[in-house]
N, C-alpha and C. Protein backbone atom coordinates (compact mmCIF):
# COMPACT_ATOMS: atom_id res chain seq x y z
N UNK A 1 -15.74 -8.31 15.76
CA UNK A 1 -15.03 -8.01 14.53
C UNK A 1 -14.34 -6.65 14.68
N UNK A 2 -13.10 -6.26 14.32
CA UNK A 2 -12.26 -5.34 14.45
C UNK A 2 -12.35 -4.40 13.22
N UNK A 3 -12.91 -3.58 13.11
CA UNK A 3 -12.95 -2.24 12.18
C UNK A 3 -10.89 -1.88 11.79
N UNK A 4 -11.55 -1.43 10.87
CA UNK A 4 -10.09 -0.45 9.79
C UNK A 4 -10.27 0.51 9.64
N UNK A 5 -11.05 1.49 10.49
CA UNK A 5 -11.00 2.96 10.15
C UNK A 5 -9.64 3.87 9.86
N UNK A 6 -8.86 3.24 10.74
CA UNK A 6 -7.33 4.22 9.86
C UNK A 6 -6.32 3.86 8.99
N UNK A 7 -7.42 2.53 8.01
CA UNK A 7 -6.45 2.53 6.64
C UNK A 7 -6.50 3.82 5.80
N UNK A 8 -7.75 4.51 6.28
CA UNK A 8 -7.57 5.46 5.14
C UNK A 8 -6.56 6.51 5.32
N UNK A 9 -6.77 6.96 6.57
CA UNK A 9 -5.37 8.15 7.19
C UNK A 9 -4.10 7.63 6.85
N UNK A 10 -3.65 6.10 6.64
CA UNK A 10 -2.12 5.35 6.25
C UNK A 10 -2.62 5.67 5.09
N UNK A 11 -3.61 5.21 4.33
CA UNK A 11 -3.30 5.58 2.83
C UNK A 11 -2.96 7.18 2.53
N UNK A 12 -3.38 7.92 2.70
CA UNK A 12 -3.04 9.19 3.25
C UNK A 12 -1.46 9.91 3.61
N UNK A 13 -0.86 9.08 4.39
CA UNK A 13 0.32 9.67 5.11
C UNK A 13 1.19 8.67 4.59
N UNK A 14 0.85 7.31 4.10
CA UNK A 14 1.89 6.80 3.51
C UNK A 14 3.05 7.31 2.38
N UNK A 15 2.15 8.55 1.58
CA UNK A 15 3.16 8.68 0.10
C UNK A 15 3.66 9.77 0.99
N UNK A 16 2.88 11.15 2.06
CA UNK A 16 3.46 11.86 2.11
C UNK A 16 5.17 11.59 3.22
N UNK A 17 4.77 10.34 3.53
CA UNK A 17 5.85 10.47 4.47
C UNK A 17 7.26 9.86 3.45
N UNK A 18 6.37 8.86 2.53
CA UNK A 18 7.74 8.51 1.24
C UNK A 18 8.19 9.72 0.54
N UNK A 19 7.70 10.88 0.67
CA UNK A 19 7.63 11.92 -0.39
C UNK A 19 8.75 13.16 0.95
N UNK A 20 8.42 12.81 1.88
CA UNK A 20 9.32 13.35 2.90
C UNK A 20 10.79 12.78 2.95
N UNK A 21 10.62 11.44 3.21
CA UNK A 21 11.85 10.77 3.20
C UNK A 21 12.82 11.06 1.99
N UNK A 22 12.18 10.55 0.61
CA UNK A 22 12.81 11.20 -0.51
C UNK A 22 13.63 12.72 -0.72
N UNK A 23 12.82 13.85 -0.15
CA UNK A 23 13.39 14.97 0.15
C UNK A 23 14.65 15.25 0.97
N UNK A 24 13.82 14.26 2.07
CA UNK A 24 15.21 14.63 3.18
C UNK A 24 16.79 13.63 2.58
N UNK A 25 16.59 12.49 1.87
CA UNK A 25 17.63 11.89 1.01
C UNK A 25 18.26 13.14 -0.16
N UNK A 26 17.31 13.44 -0.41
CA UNK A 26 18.20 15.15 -1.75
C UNK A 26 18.65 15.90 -1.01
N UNK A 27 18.51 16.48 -0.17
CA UNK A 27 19.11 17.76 0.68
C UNK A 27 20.49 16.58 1.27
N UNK A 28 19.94 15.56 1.66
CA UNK A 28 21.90 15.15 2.56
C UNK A 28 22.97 14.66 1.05
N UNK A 29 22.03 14.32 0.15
CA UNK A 29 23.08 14.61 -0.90
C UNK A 29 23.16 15.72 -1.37
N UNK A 30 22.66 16.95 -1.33
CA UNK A 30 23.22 18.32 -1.87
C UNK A 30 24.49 18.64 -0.83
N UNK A 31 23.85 18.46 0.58
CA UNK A 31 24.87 18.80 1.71
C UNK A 31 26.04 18.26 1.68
N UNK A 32 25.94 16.52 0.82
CA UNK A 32 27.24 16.02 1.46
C UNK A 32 27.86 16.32 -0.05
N UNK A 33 27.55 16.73 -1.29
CA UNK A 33 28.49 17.31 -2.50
C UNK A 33 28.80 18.53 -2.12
N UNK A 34 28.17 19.52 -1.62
CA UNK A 34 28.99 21.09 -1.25
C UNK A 34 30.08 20.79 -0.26
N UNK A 35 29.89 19.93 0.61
CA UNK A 35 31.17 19.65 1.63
C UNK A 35 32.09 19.49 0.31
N UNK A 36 32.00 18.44 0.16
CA UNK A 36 33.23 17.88 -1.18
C UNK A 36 33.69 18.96 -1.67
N UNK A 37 32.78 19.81 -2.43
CA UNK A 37 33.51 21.11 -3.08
C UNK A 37 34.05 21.84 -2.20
N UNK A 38 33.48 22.29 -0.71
CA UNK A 38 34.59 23.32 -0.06
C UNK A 38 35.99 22.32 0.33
N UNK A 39 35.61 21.16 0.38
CA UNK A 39 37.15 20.82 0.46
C UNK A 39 37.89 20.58 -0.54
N UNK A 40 37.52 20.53 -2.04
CA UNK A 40 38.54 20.70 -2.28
C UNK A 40 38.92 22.37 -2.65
N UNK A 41 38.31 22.81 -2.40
CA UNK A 41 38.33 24.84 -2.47
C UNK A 41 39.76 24.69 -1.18
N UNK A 42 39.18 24.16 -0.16
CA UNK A 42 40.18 24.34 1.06
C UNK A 42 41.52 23.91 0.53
N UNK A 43 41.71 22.93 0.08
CA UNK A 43 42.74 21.79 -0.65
C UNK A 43 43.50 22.62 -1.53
N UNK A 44 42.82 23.00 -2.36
CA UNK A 44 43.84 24.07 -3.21
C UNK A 44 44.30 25.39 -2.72
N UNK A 45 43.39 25.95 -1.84
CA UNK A 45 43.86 27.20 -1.09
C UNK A 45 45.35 26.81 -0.28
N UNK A 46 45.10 25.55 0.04
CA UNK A 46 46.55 25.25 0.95
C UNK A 46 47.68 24.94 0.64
N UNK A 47 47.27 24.47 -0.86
CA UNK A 47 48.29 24.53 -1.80
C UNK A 47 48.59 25.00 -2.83
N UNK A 48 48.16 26.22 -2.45
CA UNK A 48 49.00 27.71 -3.06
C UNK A 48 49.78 27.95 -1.66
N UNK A 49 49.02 28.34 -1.06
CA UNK A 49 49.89 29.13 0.21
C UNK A 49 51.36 28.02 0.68
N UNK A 50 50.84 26.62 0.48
CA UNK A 50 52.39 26.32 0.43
C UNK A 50 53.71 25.98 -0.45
N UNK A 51 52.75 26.38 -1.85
CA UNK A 51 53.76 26.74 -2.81
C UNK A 51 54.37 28.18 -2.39
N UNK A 52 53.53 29.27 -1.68
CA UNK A 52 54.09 30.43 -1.74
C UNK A 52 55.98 30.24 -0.90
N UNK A 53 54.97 29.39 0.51
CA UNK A 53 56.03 29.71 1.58
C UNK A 53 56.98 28.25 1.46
N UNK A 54 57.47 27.68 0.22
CA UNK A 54 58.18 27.04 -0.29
C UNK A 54 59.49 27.47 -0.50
N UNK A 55 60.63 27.67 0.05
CA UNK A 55 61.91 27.75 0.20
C UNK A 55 62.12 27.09 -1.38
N UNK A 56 62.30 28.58 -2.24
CA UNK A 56 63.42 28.29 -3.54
C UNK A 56 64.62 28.90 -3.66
N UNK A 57 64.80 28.39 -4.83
CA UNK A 57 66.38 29.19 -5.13
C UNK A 57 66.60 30.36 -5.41
């Protein structure tokens, strides 16, 4: 007969590793919304500077 001594260590490491995963899912969505914002920070910076150097009348 085959023993289960390391259900208890899975019961154990099961939430913390769901509780890891979950984390590491919030940080790549914080990371991938600040990208978004520096681009569009970049986006408008580039369009000023080429309103500046815009040939008017």
């Amino acid at each position: 007969m085959m023993g289960y001594g390391n259900v208890g260590m899975m019961g154990f490491l099961w939430p913390l590793m769901m509780l890891g995963m979950a984390a590491i899912y919030v940080i790549l969505l914080l990371a991938l919304w600040r990208i978004m914002r520096a681009h569009e920070n970049l986006a408008e910076a580039v369009k000023d500077l080429a309103d500046r150097f815009k040939p008017g009348p």
